[in-house]
N, C-alpha and C. Protein backbone atom coordinates (compact mmCIF):
# COMPACT_ATOMS: atom_id res chain seq x y z
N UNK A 1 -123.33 -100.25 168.75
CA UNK A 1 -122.45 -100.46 169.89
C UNK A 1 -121.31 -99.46 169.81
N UNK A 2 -121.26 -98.13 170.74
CA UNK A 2 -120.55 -97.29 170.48
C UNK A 2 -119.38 -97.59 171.69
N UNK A 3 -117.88 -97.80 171.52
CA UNK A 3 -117.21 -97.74 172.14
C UNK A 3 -116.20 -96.67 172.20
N UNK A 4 -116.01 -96.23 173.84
CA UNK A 4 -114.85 -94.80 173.22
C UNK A 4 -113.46 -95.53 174.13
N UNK A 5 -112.65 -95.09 172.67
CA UNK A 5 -111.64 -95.51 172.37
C UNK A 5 -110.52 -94.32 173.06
N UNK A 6 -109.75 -94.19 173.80
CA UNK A 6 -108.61 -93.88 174.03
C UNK A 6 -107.21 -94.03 173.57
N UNK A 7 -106.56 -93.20 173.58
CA UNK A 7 -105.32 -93.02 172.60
C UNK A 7 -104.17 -94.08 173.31
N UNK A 8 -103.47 -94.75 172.66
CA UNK A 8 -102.67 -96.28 173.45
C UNK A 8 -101.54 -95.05 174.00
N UNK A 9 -101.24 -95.60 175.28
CA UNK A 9 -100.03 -94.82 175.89
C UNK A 9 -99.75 -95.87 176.75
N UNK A 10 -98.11 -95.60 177.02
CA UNK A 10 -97.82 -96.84 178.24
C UNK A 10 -98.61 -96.86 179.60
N UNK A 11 -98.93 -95.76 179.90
CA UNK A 11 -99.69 -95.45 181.17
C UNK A 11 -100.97 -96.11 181.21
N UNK A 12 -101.65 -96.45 180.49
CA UNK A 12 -103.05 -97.23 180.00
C UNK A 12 -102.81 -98.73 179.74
N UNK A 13 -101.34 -99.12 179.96
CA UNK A 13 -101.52 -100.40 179.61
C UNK A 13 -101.30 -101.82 180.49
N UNK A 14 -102.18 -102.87 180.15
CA UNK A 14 -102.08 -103.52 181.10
C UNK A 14 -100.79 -103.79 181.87
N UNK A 15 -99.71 -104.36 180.44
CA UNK A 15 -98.51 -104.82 181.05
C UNK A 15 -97.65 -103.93 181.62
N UNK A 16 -97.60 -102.75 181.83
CA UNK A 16 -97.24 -101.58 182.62
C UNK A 16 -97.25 -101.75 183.73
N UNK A 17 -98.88 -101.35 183.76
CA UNK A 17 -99.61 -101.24 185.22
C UNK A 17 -99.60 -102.60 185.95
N UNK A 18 -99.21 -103.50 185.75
CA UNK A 18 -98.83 -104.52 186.61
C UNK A 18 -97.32 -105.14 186.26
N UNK A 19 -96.49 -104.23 186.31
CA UNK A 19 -95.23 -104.35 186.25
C UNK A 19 -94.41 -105.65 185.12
N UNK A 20 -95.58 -106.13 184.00
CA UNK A 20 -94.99 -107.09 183.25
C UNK A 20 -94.35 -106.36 182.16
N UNK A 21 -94.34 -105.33 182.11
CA UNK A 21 -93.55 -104.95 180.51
C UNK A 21 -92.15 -104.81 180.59
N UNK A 22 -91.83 -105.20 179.44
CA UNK A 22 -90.20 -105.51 179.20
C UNK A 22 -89.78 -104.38 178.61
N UNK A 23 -90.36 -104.13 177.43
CA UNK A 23 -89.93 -102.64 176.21
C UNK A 23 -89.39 -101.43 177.53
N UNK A 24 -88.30 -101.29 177.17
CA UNK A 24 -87.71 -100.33 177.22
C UNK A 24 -88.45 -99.02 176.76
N UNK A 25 -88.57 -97.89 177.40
CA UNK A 25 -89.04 -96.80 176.64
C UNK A 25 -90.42 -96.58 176.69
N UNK A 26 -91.42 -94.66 176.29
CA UNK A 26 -92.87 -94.64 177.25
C UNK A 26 -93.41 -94.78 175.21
N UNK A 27 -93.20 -95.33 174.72
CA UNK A 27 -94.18 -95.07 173.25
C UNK A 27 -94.67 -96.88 173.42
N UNK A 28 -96.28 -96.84 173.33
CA UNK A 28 -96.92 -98.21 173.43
C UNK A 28 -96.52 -99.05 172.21
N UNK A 29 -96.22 -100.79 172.35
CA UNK A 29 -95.37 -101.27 171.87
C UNK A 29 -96.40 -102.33 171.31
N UNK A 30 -96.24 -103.33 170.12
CA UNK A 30 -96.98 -104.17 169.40
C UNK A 30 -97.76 -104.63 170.87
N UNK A 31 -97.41 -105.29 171.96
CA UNK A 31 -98.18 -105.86 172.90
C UNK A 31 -99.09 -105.09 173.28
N UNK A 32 -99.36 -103.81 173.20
CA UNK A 32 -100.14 -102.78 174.42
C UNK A 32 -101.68 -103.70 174.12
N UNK A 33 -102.50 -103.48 175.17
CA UNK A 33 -103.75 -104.21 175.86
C UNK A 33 -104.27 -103.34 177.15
N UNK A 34 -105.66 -102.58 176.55
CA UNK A 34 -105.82 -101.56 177.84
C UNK A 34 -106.05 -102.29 179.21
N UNK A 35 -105.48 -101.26 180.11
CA UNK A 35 -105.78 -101.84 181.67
C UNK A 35 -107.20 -101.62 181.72
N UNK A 36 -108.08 -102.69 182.66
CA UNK A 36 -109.54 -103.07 182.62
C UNK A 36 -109.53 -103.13 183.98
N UNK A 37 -110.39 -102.83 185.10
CA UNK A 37 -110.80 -103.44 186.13
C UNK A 37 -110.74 -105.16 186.40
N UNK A 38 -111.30 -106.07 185.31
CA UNK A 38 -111.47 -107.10 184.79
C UNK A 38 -110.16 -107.62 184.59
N UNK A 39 -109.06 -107.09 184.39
CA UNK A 39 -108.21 -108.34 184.08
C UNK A 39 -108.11 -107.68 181.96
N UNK A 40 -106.95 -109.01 181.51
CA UNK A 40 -106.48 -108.93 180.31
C UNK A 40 -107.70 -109.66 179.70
N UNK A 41 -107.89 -108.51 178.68
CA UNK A 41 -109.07 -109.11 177.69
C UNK A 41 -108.26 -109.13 176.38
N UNK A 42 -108.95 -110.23 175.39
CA UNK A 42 -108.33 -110.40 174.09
C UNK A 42 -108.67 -109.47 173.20
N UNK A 43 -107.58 -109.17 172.01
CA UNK A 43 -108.12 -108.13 171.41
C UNK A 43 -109.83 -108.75 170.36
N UNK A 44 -110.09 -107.40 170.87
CA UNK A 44 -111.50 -107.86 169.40
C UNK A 44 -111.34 -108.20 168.27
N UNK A 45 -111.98 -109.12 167.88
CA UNK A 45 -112.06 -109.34 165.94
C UNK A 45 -112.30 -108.80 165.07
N UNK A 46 -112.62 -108.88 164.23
CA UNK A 46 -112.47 -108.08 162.81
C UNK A 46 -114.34 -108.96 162.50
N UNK A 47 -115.22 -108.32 162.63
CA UNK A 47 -116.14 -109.05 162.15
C UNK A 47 -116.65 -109.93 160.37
N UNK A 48 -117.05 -110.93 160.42
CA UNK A 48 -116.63 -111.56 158.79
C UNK A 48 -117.99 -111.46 158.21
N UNK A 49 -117.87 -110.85 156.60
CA UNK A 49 -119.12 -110.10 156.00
C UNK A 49 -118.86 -110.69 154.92
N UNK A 50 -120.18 -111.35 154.46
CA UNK A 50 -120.22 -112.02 153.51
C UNK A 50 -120.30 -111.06 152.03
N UNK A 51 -119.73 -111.53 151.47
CA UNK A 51 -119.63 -110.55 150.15
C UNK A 51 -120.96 -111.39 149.14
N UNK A 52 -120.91 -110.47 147.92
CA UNK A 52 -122.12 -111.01 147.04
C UNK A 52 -120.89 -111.56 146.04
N UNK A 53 -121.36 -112.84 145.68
CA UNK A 53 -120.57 -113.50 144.64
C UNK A 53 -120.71 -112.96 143.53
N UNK A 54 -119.43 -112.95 142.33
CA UNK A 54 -119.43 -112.55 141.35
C UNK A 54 -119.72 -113.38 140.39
N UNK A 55 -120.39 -112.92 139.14
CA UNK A 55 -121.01 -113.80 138.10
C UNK A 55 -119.47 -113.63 137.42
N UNK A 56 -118.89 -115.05 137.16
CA UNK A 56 -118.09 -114.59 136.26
C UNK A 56 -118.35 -115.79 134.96
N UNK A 57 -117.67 -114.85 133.96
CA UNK A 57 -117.24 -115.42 132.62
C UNK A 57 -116.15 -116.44 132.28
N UNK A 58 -115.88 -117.58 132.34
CA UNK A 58 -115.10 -118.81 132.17
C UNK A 58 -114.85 -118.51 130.47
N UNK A 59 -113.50 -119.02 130.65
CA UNK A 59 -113.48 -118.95 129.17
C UNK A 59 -112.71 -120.38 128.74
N UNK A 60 -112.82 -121.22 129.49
CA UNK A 60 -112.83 -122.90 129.19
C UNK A 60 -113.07 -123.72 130.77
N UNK A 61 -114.12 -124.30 130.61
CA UNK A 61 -114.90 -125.69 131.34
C UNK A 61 -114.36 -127.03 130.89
N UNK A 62 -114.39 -127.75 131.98
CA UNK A 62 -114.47 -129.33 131.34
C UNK A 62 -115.34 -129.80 131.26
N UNK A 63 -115.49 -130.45 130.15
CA UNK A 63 -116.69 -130.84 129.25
C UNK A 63 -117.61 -131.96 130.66
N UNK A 64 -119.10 -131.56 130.46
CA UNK A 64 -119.86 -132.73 130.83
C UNK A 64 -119.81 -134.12 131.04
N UNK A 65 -120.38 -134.42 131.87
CA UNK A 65 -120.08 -136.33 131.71
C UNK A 65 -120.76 -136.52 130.32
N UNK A 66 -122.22 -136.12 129.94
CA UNK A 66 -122.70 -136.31 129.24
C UNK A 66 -121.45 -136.12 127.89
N UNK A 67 -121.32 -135.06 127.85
CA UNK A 67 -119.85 -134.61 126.34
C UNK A 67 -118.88 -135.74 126.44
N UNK A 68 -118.31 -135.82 127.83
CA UNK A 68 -117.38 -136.54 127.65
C UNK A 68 -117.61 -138.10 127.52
N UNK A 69 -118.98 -138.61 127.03
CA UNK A 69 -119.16 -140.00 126.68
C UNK A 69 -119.69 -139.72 125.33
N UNK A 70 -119.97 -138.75 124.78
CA UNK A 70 -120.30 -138.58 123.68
C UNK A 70 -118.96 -138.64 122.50
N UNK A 71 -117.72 -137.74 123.76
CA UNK A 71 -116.51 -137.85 122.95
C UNK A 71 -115.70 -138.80 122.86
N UNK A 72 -115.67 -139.79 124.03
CA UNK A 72 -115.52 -141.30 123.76
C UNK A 72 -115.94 -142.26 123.29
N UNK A 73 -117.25 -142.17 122.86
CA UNK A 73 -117.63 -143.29 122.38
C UNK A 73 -117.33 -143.68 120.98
C-alpha cells in the first residue's frame, strides 16, 4: 500500500482551509491534518507486530506446590 505523502504546510491543511485554525503564523502546527475532499480523517496508526518472546534465564522461582508441601510438611 503505497501512499504519497506531501510535505505538511499550512496551505494543505484542513484547519486552514476551512478557516478553523487559531496558530498564529504559516509553519504547520502539532494539529495539522491534510485537507481531503472527504472531510477530517483521523490520523493513521502505528500498526502492532508481534515480537518473538525471549527465552529468559530466572535466577529465583517460587518453589512448586508440590516443593512447597514437601517443605511444610
Amino acid at each position: 500500500m503505497a501512499t504519497r505523502r506531501t510535505k505538511a504546510s499550512c496551505e494543505n491543511c484542513f484547519f486552514r482551509q476551512n478557516l478553523l485554525c487559531a496558530v498564529a503564523g504559516d509553519t504547520p502546527c502539532a494539529s495539522f491534518r491534510p485537507n481531503h475532499p472527504e472531510g477530517l480523517r483521523p490520523p493513521s496508526q502505528l500498526r502492532f507486530v508481534f515480537r518473538q518472546e525471549r527465552a529468559l534465564q530466572v535466577a529465583w522461582a517460587f518453589p512448586t506446590p508440590a516443593e512447597q508441601v514437601a517443605l511444610h510438611a
